[in-house]
PDB file of N, CA and C in Angstrom:
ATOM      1  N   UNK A   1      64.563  27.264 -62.310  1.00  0.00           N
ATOM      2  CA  UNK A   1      64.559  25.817 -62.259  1.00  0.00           C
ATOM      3  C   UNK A   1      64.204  25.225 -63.619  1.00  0.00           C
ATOM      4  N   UNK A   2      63.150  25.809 -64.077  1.00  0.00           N
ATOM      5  CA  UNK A   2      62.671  25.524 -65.573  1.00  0.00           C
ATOM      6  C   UNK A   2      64.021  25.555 -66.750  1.00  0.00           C
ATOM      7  N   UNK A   3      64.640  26.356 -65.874  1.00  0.00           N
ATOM      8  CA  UNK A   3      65.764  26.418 -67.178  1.00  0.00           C
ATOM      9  C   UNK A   3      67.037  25.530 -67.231  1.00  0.00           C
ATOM     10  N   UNK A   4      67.348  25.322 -65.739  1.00  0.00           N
ATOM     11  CA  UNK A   4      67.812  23.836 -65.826  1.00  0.00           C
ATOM     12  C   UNK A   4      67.301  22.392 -66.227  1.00  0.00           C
ATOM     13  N   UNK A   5      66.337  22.447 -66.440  1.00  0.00           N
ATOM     14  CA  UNK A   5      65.551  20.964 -66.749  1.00  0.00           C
ATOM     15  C   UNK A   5      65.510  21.273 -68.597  1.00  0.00           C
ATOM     16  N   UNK A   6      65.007  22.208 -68.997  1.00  0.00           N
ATOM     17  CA  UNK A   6      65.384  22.661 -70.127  1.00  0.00           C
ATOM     18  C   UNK A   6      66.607  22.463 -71.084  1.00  0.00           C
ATOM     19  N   UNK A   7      67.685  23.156 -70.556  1.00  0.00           N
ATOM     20  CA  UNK A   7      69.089  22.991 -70.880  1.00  0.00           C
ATOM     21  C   UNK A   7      69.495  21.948 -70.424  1.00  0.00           C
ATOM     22  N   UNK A   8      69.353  20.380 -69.537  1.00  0.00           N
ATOM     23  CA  UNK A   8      69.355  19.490 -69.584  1.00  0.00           C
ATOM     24  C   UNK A   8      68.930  18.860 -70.868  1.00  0.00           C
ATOM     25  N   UNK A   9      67.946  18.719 -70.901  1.00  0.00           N
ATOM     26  CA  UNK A   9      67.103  18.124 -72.226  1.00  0.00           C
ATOM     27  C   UNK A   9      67.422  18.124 -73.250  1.00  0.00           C
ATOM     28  N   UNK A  10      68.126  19.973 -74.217  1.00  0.00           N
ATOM     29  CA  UNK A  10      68.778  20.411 -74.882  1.00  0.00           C
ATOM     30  C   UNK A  10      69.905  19.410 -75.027  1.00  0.00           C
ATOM     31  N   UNK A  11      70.680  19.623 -74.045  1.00  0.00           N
ATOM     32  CA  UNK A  11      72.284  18.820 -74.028  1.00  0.00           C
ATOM     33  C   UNK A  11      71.869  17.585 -74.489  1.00  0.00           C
ATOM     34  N   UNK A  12      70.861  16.805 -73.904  1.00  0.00           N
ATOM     35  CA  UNK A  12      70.874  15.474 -74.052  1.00  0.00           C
ATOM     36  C   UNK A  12      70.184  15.052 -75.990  1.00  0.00           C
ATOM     37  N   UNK A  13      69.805  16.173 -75.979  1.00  0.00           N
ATOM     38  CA  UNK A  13      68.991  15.784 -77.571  1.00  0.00           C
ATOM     39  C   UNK A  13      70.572  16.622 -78.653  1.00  0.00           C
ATOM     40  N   UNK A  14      71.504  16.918 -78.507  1.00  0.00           N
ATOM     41  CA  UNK A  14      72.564  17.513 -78.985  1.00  0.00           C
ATOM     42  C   UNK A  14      73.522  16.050 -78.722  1.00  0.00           C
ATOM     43  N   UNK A  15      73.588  15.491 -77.937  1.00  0.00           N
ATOM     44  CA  UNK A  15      74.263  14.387 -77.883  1.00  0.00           C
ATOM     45  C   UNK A  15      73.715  13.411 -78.359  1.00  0.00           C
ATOM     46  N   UNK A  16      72.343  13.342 -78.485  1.00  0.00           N
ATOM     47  CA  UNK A  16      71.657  12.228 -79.660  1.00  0.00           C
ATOM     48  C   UNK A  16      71.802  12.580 -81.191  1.00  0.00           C
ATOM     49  N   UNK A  17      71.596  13.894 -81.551  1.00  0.00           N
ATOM     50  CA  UNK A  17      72.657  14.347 -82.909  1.00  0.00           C
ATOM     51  C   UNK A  17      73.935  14.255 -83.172  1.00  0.00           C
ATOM     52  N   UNK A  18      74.777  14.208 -82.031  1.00  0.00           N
ATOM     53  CA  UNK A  18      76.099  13.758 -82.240  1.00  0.00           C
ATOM     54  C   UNK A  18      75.911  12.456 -82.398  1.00  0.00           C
ATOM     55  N   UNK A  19      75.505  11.605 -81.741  1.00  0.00           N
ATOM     56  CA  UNK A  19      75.514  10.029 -82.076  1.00  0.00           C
ATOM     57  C   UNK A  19      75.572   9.398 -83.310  1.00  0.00           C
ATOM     58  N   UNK A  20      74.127  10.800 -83.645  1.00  0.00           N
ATOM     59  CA  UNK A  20      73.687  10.418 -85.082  1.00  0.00           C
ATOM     60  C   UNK A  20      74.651  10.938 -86.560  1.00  0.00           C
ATOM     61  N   UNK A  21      75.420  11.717 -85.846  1.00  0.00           N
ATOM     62  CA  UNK A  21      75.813  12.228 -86.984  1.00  0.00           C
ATOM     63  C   UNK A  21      77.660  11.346 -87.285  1.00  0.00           C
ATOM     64  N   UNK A  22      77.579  10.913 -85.925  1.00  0.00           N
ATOM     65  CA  UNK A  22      78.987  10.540 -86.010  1.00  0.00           C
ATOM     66  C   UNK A  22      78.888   9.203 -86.282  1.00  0.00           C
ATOM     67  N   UNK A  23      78.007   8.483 -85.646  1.00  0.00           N
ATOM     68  CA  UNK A  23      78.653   6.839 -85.517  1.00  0.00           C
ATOM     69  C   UNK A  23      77.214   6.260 -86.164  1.00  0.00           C
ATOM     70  N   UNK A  24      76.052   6.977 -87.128  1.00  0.00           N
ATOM     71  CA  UNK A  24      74.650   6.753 -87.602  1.00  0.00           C
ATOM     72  C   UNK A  24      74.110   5.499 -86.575  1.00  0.00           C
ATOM     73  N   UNK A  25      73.921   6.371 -85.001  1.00  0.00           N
ATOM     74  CA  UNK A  25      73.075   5.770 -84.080  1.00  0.00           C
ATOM     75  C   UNK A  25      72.690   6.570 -83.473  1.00  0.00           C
ATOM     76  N   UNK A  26      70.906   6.105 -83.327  1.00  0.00           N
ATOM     77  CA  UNK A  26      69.846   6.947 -82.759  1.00  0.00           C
ATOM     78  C   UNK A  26      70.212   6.706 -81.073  1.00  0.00           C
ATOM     79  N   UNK A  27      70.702   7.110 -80.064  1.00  0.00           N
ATOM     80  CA  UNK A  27      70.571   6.753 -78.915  1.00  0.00           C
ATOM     81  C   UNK A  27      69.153   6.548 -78.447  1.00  0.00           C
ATOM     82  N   UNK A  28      68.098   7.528 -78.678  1.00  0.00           N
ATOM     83  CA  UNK A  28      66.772   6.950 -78.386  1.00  0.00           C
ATOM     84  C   UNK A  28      66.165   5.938 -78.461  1.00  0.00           C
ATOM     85  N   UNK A  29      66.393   6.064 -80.011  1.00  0.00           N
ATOM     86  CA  UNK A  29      65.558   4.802 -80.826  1.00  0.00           C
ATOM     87  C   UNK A  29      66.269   3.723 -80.024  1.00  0.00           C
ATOM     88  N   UNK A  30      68.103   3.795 -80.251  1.00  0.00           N
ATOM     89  CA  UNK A  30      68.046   2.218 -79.372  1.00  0.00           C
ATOM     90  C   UNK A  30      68.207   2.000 -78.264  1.00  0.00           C
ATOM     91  N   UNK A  31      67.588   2.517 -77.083  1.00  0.00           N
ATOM     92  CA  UNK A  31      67.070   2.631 -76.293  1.00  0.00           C
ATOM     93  C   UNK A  31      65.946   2.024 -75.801  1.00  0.00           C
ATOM     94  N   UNK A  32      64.931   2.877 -76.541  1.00  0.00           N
ATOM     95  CA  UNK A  32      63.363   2.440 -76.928  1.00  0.00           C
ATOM     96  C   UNK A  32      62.939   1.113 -77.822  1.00  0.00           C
ATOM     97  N   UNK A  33      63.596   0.825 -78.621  1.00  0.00           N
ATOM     98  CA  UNK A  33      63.185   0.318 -79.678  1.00  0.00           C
ATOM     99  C   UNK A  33      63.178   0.967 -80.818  1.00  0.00           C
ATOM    100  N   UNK A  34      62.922   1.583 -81.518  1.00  0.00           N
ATOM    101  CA  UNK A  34      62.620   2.186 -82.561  1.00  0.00           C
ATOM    102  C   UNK A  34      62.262   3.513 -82.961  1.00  0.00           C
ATOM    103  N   UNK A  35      62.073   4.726 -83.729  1.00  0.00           N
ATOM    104  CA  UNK A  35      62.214   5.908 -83.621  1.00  0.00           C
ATOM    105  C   UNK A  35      60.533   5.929 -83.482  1.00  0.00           C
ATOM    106  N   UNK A  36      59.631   4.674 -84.286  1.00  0.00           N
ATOM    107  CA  UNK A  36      58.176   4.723 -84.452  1.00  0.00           C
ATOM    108  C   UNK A  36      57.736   4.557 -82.763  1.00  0.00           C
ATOM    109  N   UNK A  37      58.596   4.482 -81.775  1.00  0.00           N
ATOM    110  CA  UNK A  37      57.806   3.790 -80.709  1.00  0.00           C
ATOM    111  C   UNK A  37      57.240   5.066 -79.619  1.00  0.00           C
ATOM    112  N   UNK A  38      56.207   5.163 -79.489  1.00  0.00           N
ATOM    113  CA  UNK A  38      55.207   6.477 -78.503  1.00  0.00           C
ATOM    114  C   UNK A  38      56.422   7.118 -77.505  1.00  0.00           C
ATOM    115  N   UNK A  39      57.223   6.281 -76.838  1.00  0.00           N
ATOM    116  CA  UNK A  39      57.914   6.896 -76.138  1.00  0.00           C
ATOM    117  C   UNK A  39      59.257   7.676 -76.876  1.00  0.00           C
ATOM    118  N   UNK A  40      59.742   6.757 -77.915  1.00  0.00           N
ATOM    119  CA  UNK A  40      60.666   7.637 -78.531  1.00  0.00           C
ATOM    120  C   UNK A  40      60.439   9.116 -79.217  1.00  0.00           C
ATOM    121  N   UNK A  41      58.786   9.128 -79.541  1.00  0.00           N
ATOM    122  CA  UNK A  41      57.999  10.254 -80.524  1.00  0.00           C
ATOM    123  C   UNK A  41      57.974  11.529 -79.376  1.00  0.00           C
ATOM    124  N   UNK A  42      58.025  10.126 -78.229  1.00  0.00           N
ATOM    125  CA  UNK A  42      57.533  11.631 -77.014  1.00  0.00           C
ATOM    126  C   UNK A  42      58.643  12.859 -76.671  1.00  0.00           C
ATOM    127  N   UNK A  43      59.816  11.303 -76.570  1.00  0.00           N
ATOM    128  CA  UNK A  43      61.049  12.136 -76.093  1.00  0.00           C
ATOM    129  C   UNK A  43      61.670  13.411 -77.179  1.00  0.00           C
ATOM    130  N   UNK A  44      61.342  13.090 -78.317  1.00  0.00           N
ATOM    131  CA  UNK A  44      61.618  13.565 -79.477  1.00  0.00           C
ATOM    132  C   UNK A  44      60.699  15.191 -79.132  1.00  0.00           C
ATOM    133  N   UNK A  45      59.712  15.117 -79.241  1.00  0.00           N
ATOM    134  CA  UNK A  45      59.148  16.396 -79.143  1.00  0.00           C
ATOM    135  C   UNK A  45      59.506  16.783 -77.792  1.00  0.00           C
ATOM    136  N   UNK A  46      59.743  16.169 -76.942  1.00  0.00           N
ATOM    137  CA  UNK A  46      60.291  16.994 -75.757  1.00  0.00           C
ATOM    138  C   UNK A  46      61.911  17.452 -75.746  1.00  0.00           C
ATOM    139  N   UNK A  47      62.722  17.072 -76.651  1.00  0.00           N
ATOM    140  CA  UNK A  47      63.285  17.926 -76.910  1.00  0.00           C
ATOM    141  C   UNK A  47      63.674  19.055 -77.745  1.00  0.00           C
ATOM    142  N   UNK A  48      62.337  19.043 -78.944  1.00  0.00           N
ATOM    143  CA  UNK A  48      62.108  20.138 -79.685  1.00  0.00           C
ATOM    144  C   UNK A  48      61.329  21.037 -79.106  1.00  0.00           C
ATOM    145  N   UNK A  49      60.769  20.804 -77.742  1.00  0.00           N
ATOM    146  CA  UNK A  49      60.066  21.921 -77.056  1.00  0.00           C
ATOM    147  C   UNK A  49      61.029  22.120 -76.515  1.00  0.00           C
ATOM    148  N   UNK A  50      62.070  21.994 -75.936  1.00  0.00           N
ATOM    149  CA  UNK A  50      63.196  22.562 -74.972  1.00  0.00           C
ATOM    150  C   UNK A  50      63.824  23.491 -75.519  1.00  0.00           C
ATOM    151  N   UNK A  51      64.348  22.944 -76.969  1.00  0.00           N
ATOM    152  CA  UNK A  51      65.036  23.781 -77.965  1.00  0.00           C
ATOM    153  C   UNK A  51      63.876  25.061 -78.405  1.00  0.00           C
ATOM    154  N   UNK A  52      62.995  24.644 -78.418  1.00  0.00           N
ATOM    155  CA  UNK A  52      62.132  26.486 -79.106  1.00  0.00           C
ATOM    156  C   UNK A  52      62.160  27.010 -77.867  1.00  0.00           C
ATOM    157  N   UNK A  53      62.560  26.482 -76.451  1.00  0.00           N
ATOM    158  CA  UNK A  53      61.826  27.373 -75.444  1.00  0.00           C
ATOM    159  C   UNK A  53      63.175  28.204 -75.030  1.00  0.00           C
ATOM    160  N   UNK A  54      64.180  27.631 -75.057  1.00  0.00           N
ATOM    161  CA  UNK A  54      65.557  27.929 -75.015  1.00  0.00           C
ATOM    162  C   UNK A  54      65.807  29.119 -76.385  1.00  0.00           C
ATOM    163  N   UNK A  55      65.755  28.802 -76.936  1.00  0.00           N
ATOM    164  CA  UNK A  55      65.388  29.942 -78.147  1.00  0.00           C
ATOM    165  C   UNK A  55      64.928  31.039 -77.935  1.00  0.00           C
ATOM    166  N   UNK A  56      63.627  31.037 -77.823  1.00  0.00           N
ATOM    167  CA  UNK A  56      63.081  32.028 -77.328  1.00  0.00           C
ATOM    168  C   UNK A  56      63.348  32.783 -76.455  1.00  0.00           C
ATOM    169  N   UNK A  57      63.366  32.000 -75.273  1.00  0.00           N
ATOM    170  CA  UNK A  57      64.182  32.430 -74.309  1.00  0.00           C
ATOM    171  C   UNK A  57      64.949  33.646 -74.477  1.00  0.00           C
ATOM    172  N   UNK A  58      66.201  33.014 -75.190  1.00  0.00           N
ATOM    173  CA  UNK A  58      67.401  33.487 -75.410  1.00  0.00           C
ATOM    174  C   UNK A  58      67.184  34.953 -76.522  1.00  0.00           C
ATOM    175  N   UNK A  59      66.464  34.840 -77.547  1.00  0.00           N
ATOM    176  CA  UNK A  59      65.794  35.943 -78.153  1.00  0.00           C
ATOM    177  C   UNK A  59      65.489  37.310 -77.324  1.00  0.00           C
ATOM    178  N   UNK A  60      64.264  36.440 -76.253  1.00  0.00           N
ATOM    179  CA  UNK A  60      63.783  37.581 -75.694  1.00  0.00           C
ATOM    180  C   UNK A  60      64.169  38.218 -74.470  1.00  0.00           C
ATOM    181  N   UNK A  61      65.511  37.553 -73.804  1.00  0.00           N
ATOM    182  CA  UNK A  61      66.757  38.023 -73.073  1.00  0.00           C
ATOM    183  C   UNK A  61      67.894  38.917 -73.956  1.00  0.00           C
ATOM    184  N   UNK A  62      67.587  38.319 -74.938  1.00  0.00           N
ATOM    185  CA  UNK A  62      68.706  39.422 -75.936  1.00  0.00           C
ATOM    186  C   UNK A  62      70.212  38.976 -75.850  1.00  0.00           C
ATOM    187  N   UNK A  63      69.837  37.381 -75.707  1.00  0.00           N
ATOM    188  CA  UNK A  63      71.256  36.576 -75.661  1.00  0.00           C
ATOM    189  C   UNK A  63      71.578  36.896 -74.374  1.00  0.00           C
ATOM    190  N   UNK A  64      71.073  37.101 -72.889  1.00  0.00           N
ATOM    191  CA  UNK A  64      71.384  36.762 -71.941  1.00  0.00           C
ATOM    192  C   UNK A  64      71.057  35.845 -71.119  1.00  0.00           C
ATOM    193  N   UNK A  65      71.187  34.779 -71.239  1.00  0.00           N
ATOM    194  CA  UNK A  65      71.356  33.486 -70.905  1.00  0.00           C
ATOM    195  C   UNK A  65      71.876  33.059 -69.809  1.00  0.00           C
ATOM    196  N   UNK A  66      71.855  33.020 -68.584  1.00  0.00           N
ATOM    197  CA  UNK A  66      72.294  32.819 -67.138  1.00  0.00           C
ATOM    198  C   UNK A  66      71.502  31.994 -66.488  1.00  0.00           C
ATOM    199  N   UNK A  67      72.395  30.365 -66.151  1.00  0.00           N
ATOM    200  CA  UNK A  67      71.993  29.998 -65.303  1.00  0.00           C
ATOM    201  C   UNK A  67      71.514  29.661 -63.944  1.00  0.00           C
ATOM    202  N   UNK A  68      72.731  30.832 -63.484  1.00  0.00           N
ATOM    203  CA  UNK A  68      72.537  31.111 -62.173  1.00  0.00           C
ATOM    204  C   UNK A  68      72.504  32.829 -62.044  1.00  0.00           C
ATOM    205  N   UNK A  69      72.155  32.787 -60.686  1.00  0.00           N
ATOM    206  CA  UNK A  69      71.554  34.154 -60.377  1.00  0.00           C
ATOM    207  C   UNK A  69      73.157  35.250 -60.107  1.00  0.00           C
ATOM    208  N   UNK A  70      72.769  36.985 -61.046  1.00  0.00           N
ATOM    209  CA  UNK A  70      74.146  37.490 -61.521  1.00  0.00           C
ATOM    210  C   UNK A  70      74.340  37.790 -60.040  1.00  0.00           C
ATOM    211  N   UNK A  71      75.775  38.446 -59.554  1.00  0.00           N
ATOM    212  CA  UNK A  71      76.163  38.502 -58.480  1.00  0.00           C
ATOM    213  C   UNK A  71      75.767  39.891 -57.506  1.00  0.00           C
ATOM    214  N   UNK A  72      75.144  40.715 -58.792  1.00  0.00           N
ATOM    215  CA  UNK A  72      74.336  41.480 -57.684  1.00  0.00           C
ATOM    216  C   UNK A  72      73.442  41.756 -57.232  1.00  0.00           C
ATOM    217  N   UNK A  73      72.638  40.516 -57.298  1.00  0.00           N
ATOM    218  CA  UNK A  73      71.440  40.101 -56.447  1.00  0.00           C
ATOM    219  C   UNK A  73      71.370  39.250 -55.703  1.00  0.00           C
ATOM    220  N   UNK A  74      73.308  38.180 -55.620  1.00  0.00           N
ATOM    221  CA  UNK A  74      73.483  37.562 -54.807  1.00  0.00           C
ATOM    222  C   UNK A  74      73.871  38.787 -53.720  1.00  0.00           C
ATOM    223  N   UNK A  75      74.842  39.663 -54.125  1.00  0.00           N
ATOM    224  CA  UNK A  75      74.894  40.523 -53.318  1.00  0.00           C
ATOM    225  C   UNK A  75      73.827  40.944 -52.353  1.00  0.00           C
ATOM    226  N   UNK A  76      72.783  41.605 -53.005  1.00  0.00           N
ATOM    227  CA  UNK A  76      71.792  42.392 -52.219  1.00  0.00           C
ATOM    228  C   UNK A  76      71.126  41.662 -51.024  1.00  0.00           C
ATOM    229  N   UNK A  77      71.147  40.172 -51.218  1.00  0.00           N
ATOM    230  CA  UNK A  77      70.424  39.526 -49.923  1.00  0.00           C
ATOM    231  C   UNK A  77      71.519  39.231 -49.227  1.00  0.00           C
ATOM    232  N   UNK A  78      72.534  39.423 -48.947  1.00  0.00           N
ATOM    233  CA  UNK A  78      73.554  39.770 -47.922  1.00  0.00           C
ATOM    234  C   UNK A  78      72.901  40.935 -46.800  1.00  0.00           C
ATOM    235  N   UNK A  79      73.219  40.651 -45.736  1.00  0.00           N
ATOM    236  CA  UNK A  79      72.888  41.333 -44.522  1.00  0.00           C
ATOM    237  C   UNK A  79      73.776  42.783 -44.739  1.00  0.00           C
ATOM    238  N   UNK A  80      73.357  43.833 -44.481  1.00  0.00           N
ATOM    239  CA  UNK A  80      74.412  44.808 -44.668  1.00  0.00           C
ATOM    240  C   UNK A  80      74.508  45.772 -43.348  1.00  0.00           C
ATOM    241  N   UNK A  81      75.804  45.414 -42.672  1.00  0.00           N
ATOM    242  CA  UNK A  81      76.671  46.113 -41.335  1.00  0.00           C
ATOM    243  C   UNK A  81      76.272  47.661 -41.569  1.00  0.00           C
ATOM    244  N   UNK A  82      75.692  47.824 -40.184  1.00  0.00           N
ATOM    245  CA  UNK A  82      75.847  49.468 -40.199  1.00  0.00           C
ATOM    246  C   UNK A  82      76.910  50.059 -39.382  1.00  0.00           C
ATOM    247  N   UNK A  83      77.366  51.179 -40.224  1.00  0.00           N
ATOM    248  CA  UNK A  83      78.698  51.933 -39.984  1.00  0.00           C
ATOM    249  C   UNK A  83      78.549  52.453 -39.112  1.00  0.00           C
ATOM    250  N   UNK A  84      79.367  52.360 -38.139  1.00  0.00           N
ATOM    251  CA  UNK A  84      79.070  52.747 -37.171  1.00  0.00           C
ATOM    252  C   UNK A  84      79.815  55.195 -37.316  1.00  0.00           C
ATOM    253  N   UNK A  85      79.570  55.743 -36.913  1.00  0.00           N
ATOM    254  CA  UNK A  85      79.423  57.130 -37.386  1.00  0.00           C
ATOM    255  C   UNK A  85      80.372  57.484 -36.391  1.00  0.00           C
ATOM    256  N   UNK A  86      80.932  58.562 -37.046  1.00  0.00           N
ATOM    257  CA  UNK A  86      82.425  59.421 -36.065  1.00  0.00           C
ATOM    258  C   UNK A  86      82.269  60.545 -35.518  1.00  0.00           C
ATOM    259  N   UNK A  87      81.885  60.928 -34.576  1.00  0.00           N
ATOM    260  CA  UNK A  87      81.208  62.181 -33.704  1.00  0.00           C
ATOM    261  C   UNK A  87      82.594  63.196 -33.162  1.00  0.00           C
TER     262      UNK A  87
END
């Protein structure tokens, strides 16, 4: 769950660098008011904590990165039929 709220955050602070880089507008700042304003400072470090945690993350997965759960552990909580045996 942590890692969806995470990679949310990410996306959204990557699209405030695009803003910035394309059309020189802070979406935060004008938003908030200003880049000086407590809430913009906040949002700001909350998405430089997303980005180191995602990082890391991703480091210490070894670049395996999955948001959802792989399919054979969706597998395993499947009920599993017993065979019935040939006498």
């Amino acid at each position: 769950m942590f890692n969806y709220v995470a990679f949310f955050v990410l996306c959204f602070g990557a699209l405030n660098w695009l803003s910035i880089g394309a059309f020189q507008f802070d979406l935060i700042a004008g938003i908030f008011g200003s880049q000086a304003n407590f809430i913009s400072r906040f949002l700001y470090v909350i998405v430089g904590l997303a980005g180191l945690y995602m990082l890391l993350y991703c480091l210490f997965k070894k670049g395996n990165f999955k948001l959802s759960k792989p399919k054979e552990e969706n597998e395993k909580q499947k009920p599993v039929k017993a065979k019935a045996s040939k006498q």
